[in-house]
PDB file of N, CA and C in Angstrom:
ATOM      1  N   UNK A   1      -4.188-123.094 -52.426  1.00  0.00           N
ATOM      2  CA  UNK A   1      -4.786-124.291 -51.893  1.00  0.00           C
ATOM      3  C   UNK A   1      -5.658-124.946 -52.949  1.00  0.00           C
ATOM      4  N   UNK A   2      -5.735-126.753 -53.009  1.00  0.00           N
ATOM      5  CA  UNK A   2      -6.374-126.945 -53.893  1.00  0.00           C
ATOM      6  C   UNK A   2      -7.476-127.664 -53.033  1.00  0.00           C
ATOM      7  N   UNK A   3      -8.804-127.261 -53.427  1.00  0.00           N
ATOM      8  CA  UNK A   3     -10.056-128.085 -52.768  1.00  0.00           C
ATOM      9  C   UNK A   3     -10.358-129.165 -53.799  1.00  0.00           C
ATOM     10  N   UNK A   4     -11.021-130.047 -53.154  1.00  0.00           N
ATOM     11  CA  UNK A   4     -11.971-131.265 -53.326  1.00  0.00           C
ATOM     12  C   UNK A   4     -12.778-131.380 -53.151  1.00  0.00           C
ATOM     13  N   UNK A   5     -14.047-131.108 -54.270  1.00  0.00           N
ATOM     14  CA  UNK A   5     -15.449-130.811 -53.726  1.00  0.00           C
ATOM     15  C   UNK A   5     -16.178-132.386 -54.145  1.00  0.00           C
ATOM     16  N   UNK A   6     -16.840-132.871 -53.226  1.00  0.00           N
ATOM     17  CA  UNK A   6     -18.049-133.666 -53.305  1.00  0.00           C
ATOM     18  C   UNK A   6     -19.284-133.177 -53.188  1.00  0.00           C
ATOM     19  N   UNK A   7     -20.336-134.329 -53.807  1.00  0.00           N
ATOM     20  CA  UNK A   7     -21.871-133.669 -53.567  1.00  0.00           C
ATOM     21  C   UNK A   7     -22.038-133.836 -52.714  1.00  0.00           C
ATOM     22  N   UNK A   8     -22.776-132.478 -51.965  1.00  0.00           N
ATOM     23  CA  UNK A   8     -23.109-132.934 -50.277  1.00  0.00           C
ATOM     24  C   UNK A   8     -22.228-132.753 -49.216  1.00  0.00           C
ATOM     25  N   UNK A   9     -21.095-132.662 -49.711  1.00  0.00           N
ATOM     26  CA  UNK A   9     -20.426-132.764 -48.576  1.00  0.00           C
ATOM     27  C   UNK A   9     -19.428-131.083 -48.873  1.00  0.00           C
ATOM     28  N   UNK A  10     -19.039-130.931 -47.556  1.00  0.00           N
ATOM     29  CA  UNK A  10     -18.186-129.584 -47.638  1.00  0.00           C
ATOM     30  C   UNK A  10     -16.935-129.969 -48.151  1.00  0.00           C
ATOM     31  N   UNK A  11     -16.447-128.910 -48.564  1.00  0.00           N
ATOM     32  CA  UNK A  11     -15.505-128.951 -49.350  1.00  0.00           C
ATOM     33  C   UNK A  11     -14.055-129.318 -48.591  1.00  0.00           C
ATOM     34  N   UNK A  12     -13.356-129.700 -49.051  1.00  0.00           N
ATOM     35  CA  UNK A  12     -11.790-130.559 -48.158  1.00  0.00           C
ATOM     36  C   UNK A  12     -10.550-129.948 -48.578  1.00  0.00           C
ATOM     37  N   UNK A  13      -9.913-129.642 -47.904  1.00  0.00           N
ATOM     38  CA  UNK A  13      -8.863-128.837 -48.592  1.00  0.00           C
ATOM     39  C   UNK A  13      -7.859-130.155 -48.584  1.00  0.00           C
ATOM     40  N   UNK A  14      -6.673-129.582 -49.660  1.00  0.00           N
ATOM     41  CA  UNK A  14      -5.899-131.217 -50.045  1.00  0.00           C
ATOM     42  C   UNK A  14      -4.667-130.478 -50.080  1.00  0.00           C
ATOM     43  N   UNK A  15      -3.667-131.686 -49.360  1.00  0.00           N
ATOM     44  CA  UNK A  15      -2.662-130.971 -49.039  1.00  0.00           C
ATOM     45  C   UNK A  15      -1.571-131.526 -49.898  1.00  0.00           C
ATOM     46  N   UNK A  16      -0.626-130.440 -50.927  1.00  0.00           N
ATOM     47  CA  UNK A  16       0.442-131.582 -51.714  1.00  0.00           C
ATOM     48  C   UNK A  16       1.466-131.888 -50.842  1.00  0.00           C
ATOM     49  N   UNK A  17       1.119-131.680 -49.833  1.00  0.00           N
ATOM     50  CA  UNK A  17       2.907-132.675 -49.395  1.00  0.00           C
ATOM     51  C   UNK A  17       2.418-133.052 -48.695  1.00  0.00           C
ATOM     52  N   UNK A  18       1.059-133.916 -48.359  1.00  0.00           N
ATOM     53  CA  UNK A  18       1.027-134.548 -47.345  1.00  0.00           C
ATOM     54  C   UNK A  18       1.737-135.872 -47.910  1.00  0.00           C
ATOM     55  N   UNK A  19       1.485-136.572 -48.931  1.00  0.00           N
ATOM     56  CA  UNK A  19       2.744-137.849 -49.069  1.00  0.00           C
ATOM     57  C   UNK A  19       4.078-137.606 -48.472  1.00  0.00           C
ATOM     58  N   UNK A  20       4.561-136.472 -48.938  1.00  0.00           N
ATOM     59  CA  UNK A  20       5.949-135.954 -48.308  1.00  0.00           C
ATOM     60  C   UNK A  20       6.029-136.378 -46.683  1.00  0.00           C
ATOM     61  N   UNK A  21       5.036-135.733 -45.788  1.00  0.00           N
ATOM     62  CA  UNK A  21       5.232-135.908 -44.835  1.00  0.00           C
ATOM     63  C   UNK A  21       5.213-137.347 -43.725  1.00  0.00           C
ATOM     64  N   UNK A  22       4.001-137.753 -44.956  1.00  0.00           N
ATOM     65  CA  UNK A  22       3.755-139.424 -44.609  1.00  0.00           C
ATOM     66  C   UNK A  22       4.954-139.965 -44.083  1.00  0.00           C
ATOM     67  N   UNK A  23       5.822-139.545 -45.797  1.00  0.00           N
ATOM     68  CA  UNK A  23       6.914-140.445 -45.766  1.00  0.00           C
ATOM     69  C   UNK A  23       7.967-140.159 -44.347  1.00  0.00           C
ATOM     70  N   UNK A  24       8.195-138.692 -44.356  1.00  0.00           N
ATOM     71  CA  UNK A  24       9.046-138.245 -43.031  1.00  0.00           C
ATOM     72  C   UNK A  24       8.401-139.090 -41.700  1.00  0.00           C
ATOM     73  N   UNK A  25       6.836-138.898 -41.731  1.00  0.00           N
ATOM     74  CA  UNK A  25       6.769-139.470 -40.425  1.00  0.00           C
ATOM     75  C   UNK A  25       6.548-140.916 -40.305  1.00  0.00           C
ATOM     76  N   UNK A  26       6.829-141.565 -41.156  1.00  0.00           N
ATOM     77  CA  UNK A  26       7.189-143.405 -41.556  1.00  0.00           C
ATOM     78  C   UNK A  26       8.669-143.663 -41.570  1.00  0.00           C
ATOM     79  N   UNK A  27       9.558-142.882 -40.743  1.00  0.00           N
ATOM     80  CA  UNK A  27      10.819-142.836 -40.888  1.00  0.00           C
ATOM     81  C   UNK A  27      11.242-144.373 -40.070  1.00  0.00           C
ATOM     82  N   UNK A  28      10.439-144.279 -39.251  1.00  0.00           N
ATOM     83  CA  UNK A  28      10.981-145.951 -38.668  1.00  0.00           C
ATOM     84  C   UNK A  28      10.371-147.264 -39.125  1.00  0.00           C
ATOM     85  N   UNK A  29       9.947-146.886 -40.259  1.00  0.00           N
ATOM     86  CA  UNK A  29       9.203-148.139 -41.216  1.00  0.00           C
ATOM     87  C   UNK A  29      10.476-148.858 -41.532  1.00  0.00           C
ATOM     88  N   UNK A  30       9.732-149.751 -42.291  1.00  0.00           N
ATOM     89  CA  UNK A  30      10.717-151.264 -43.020  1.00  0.00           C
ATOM     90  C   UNK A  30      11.824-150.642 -43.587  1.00  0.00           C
ATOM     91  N   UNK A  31      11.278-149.553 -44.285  1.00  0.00           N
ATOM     92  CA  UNK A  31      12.500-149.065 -45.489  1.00  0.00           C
ATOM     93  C   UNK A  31      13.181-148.185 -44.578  1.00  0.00           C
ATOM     94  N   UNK A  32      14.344-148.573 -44.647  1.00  0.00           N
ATOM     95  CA  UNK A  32      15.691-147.611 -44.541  1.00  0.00           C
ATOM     96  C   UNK A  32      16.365-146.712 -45.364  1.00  0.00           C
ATOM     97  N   UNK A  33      16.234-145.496 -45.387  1.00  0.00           N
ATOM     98  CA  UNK A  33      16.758-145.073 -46.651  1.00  0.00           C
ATOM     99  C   UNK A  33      18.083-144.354 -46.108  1.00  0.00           C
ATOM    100  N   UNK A  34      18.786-144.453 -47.764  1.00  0.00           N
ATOM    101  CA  UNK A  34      20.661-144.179 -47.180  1.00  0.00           C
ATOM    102  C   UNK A  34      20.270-142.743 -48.306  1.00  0.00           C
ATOM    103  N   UNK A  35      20.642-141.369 -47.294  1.00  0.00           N
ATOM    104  CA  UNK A  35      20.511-140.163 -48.501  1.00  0.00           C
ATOM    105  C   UNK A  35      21.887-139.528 -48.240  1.00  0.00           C
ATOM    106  N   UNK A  36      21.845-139.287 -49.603  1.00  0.00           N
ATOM    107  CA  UNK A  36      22.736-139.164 -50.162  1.00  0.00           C
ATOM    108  C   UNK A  36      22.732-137.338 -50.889  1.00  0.00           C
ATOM    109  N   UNK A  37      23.548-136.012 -49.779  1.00  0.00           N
ATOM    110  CA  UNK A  37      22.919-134.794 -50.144  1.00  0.00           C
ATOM    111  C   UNK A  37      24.476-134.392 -50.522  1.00  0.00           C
ATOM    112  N   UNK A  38      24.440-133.012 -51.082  1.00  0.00           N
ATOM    113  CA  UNK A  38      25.536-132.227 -51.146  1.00  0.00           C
ATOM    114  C   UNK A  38      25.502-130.836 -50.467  1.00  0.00           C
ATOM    115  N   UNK A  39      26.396-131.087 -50.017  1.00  0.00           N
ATOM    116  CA  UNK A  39      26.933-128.829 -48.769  1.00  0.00           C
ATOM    117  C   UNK A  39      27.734-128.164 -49.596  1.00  0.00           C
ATOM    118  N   UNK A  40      27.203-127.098 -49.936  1.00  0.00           N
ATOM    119  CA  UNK A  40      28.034-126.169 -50.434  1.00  0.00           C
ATOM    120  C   UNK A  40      28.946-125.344 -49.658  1.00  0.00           C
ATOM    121  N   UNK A  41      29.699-125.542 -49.973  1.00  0.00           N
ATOM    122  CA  UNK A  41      31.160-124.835 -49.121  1.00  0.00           C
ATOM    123  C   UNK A  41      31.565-123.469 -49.565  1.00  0.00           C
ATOM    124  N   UNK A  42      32.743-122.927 -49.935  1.00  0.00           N
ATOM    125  CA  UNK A  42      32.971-121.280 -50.348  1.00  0.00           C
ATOM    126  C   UNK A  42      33.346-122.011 -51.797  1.00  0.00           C
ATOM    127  N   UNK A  43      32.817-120.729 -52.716  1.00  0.00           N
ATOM    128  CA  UNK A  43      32.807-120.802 -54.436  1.00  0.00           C
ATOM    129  C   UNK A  43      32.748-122.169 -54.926  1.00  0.00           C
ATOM    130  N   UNK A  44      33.275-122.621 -55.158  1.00  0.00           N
ATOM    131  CA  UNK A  44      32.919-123.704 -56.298  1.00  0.00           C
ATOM    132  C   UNK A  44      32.946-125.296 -55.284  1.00  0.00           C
ATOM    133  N   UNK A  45      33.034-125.321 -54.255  1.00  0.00           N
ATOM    134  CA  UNK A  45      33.771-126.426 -53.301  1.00  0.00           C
ATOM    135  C   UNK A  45      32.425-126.535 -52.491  1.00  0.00           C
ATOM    136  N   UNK A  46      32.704-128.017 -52.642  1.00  0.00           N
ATOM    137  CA  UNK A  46      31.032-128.574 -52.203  1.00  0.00           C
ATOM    138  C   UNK A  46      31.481-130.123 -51.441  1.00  0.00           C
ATOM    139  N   UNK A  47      31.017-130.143 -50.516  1.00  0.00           N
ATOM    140  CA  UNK A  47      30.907-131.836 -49.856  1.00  0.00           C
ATOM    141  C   UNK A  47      29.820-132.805 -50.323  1.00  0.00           C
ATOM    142  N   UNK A  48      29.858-133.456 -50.627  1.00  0.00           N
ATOM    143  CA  UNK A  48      28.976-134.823 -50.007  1.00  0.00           C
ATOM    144  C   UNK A  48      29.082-135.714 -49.182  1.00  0.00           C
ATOM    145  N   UNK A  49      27.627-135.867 -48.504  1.00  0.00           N
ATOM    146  CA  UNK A  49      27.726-136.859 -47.515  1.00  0.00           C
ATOM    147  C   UNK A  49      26.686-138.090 -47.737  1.00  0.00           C
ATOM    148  N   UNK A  50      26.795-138.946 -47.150  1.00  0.00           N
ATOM    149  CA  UNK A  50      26.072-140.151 -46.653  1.00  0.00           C
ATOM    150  C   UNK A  50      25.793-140.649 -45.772  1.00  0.00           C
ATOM    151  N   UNK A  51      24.397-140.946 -45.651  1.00  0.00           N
ATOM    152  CA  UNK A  51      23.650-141.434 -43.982  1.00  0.00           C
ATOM    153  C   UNK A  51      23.123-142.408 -44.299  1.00  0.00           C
ATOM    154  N   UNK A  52      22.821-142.482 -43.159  1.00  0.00           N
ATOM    155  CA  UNK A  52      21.731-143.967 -43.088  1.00  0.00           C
ATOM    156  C   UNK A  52      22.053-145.101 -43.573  1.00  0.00           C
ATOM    157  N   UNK A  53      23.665-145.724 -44.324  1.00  0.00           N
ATOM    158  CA  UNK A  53      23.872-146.932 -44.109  1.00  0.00           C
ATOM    159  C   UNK A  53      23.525-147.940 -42.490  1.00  0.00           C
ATOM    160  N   UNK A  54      23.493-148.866 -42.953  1.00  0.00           N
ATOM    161  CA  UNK A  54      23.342-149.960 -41.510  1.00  0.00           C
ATOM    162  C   UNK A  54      24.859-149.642 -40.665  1.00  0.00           C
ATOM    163  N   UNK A  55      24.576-150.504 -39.607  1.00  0.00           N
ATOM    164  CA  UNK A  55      25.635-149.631 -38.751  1.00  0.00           C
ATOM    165  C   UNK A  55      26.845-151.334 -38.801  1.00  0.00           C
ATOM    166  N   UNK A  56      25.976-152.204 -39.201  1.00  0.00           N
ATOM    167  CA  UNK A  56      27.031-153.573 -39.320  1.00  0.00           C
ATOM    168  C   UNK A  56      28.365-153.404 -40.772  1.00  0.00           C
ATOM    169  N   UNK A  57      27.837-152.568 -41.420  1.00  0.00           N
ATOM    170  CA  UNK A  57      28.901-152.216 -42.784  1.00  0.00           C
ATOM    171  C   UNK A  57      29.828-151.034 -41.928  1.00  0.00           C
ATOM    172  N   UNK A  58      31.263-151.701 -42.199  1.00  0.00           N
ATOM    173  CA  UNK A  58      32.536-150.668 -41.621  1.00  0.00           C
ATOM    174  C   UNK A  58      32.306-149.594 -42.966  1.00  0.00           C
ATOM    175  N   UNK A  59      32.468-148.496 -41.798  1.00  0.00           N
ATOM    176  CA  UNK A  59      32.081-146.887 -42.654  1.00  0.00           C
ATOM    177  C   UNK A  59      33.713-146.902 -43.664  1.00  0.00           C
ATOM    178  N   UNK A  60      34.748-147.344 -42.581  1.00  0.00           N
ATOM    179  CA  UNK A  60      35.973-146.803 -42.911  1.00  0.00           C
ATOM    180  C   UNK A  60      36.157-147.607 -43.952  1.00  0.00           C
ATOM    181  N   UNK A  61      36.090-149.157 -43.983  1.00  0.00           N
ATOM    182  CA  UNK A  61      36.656-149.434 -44.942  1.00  0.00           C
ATOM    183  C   UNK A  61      35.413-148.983 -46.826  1.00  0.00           C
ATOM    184  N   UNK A  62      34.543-148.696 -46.046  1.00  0.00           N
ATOM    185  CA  UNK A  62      33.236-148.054 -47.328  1.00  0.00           C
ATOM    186  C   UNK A  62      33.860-146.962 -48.466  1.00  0.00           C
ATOM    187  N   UNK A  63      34.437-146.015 -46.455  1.00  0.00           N
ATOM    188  CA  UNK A  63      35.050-144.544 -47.295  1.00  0.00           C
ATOM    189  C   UNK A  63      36.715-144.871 -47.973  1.00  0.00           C
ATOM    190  N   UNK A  64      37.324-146.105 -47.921  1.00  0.00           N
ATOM    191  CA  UNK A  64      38.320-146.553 -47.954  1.00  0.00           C
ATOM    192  C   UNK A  64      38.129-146.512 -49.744  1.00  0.00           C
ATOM    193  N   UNK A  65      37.384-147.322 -50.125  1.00  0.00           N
ATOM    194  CA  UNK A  65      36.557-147.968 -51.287  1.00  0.00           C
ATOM    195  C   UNK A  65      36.646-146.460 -52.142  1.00  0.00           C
ATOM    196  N   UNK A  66      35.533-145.741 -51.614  1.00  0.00           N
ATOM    197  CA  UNK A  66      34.775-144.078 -52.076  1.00  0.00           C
ATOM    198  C   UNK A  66      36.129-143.297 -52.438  1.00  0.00           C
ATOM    199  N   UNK A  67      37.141-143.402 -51.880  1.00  0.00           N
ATOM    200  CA  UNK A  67      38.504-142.338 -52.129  1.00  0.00           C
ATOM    201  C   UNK A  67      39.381-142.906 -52.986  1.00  0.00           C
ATOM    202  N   UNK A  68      39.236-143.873 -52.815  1.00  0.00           N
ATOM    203  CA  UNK A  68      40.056-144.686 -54.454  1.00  0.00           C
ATOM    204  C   UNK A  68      39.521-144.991 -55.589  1.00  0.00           C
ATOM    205  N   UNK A  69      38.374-144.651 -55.882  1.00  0.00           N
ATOM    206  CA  UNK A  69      37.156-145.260 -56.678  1.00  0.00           C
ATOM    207  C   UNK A  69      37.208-143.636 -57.482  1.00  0.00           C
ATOM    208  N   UNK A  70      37.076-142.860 -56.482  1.00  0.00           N
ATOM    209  CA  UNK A  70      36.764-141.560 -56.973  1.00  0.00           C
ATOM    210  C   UNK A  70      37.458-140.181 -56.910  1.00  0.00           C
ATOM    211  N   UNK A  71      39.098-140.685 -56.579  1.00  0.00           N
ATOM    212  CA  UNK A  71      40.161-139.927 -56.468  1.00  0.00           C
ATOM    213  C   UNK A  71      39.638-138.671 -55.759  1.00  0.00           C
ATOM    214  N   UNK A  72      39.025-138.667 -54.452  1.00  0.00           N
ATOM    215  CA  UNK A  72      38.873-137.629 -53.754  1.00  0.00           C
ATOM    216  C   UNK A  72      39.265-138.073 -52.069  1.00  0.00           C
ATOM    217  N   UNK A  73      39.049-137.189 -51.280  1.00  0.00           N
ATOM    218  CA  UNK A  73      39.254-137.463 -49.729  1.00  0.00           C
ATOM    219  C   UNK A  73      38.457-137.275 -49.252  1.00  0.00           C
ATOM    220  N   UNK A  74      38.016-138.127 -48.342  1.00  0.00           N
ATOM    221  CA  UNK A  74      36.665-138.003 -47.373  1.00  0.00           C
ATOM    222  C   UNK A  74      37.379-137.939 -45.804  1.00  0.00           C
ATOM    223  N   UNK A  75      36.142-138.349 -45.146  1.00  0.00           N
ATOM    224  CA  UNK A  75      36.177-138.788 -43.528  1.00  0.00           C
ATOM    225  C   UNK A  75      34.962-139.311 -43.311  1.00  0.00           C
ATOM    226  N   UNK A  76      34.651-140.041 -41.803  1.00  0.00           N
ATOM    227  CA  UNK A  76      33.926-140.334 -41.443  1.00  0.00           C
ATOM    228  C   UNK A  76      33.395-139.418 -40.327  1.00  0.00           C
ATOM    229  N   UNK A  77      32.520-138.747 -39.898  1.00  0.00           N
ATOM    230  CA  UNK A  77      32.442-137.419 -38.623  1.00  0.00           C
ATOM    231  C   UNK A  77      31.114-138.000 -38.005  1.00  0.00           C
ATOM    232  N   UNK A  78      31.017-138.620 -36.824  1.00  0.00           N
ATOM    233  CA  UNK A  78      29.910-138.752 -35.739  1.00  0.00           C
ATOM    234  C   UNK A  78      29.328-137.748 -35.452  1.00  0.00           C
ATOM    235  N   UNK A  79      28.225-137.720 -35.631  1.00  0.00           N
ATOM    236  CA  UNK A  79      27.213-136.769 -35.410  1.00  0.00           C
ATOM    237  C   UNK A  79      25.653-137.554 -34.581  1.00  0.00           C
ATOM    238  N   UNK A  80      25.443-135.976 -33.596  1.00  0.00           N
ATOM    239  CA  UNK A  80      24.700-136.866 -32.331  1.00  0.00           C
ATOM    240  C   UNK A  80      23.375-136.987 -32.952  1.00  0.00           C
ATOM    241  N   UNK A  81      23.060-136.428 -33.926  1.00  0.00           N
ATOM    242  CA  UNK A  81      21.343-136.794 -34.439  1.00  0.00           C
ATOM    243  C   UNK A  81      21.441-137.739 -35.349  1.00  0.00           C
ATOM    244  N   UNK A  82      22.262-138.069 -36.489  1.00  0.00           N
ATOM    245  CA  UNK A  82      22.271-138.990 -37.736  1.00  0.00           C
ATOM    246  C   UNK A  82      23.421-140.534 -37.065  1.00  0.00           C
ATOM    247  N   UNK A  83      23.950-140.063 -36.136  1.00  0.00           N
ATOM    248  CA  UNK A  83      25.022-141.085 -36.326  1.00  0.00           C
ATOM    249  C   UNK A  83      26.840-140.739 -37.255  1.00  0.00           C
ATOM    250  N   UNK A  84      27.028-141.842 -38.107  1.00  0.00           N
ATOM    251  CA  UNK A  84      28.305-141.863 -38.401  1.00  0.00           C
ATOM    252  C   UNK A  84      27.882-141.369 -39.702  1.00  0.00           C
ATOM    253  N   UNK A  85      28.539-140.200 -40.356  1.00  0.00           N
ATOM    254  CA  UNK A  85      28.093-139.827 -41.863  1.00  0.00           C
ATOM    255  C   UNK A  85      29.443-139.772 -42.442  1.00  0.00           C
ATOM    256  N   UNK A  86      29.482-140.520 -43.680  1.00  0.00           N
ATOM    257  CA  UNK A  86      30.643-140.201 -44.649  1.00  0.00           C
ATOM    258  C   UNK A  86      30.860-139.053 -45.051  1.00  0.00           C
ATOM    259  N   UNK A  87      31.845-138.198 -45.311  1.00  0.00           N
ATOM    260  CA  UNK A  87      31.741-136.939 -46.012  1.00  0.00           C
ATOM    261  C   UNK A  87      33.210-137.135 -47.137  1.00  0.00           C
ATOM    262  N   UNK A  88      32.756-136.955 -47.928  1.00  0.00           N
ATOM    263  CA  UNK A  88      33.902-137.074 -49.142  1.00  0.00           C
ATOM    264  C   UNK A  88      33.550-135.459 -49.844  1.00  0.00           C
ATOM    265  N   UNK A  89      34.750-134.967 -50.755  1.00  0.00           N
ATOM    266  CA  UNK A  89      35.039-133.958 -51.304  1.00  0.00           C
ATOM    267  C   UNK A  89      34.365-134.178 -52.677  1.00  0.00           C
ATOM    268  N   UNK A  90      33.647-132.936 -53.068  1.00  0.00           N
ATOM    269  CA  UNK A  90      33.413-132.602 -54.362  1.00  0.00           C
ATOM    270  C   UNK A  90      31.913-133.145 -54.577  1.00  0.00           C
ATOM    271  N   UNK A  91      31.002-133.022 -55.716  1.00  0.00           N
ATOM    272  CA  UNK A  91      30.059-133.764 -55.611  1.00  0.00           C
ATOM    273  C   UNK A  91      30.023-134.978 -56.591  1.00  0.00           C
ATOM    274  N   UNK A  92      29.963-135.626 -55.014  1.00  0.00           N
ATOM    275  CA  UNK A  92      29.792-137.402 -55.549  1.00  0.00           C
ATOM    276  C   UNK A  92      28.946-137.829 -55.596  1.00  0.00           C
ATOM    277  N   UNK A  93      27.489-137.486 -55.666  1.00  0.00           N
ATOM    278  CA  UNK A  93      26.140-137.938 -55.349  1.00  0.00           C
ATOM    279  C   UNK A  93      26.162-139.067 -56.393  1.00  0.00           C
ATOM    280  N   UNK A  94      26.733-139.240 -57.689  1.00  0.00           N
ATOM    281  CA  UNK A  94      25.749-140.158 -58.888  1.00  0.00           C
ATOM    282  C   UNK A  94      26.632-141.155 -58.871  1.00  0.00           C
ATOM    283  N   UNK A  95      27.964-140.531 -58.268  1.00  0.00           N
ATOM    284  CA  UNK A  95      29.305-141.691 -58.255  1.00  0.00           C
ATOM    285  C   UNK A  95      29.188-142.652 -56.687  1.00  0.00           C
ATOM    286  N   UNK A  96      28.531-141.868 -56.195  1.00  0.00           N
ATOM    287  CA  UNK A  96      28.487-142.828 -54.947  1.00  0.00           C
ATOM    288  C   UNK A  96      26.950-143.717 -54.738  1.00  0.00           C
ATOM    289  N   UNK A  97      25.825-143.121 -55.600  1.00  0.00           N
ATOM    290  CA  UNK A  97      24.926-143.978 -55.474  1.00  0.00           C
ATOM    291  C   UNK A  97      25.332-145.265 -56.168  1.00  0.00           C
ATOM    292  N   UNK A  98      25.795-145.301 -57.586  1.00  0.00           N
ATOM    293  CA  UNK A  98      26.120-146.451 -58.267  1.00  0.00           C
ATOM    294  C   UNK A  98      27.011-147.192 -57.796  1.00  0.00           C
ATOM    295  N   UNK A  99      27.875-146.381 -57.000  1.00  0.00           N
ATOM    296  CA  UNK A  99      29.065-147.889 -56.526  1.00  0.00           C
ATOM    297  C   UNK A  99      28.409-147.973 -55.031  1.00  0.00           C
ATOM    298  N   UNK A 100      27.221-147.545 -54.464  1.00  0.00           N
ATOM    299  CA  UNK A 100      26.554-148.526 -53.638  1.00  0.00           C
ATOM    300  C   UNK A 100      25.713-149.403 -53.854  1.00  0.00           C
ATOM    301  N   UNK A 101      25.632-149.322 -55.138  1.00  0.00           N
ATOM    302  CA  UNK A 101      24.154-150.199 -55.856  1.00  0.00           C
ATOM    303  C   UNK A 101      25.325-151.840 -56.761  1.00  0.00           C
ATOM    304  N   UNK A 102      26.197-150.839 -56.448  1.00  0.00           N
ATOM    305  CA  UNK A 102      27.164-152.043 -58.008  1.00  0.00           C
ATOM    306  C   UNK A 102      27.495-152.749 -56.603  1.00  0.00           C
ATOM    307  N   UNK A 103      28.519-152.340 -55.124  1.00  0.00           N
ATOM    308  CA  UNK A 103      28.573-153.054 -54.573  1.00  0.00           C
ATOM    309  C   UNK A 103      27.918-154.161 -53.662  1.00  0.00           C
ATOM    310  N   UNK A 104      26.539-153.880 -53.748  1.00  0.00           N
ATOM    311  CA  UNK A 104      25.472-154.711 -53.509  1.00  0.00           C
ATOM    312  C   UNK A 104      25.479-154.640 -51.647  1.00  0.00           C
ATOM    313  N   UNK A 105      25.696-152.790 -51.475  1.00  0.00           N
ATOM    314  CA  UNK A 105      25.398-152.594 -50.078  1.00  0.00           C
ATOM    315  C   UNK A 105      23.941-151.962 -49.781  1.00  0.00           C
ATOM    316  N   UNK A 106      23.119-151.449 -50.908  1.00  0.00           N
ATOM    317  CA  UNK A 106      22.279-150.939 -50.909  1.00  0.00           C
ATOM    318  C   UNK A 106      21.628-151.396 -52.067  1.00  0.00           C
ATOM    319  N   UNK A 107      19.971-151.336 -52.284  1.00  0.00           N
ATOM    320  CA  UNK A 107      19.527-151.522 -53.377  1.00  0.00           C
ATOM    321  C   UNK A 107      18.880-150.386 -53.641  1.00  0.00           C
ATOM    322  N   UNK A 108      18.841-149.713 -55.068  1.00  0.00           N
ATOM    323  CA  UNK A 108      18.688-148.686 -55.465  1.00  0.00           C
ATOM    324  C   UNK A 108      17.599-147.940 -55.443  1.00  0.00           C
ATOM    325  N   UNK A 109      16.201-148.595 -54.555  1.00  0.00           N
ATOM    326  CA  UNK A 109      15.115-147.988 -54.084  1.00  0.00           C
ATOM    327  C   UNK A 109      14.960-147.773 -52.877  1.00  0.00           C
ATOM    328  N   UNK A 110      16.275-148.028 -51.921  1.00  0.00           N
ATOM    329  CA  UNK A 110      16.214-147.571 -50.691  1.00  0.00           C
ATOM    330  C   UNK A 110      17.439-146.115 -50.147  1.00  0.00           C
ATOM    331  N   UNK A 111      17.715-145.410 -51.747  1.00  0.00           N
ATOM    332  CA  UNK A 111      18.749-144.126 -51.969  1.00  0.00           C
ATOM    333  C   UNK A 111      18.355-143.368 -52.490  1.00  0.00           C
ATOM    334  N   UNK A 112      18.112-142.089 -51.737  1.00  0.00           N
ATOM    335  CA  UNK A 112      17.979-140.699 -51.655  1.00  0.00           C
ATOM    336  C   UNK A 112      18.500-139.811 -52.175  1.00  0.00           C
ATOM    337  N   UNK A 113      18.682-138.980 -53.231  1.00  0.00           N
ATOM    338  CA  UNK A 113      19.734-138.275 -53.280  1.00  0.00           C
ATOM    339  C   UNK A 113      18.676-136.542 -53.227  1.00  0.00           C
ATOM    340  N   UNK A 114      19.396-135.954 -52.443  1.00  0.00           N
ATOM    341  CA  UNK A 114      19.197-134.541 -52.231  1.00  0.00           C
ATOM    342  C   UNK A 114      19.810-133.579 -52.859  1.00  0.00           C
ATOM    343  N   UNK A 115      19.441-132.755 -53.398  1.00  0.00           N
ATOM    344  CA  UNK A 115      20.530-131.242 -53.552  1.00  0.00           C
ATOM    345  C   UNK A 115      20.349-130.637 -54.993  1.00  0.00           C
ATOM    346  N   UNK A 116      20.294-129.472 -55.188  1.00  0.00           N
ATOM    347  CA  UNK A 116      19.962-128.727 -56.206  1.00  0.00           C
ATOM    348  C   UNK A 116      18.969-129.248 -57.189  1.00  0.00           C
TER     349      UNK A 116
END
């Protein structure tokens, strides 16, 4: 634990992830963020997925884009807590942030990327 001592006053304990949590619990703020993680699957075989696009951009024709762009196969799989998440094969995290930033569906301070 790291304290913060003032004169006079008792000492405050300071928490490092409280920004972290800020941010989790500002989840329904202005900013939308689209994250972007990878699942490790058996030995070398790994997914990536994508959340939190807007729900007015067609997923299919997105993941349509993502599988020809990046010679892999995805899907789209509904899920009851996130919604509609892309999942494409292999890890695409750096290939799929840039061709959401090049296609001008996202701007590049509202993408997340998670994983190792």
């Amino acid at each position: 634990m790291i304290y913060d001592s003032c004169v006079g006053c008792v000492a405050t304990i300071l928490d490092p992830f409280a920004e972290a949590n800020a941010e989790d619990a500002g989840a329904g703020s202005s900013k939308e963020y689209v994250h972007i993680r990878i699942q490790q699957r058996n030995g070398r075989k790994s997914l990536t997925t994508v959340q939190g696009l807007k729900k007015e951009f067609s997923y299919n024709k997105i993941l349509k884009d993502l599988k020809k762009e990046f010679c892999c196969n995805g899907t789209v799989v509904q899920d009851p807590e996130q919604g509609q998440v892309i999942q494409l094969q292999g890890d695409q995290r750096k290939n799929v942030s840039t061709f959401l930033v090049q296609a001008g569906i996202v701007k590049k301070e509202h993408i997340k990327i998670h994983g190792f």
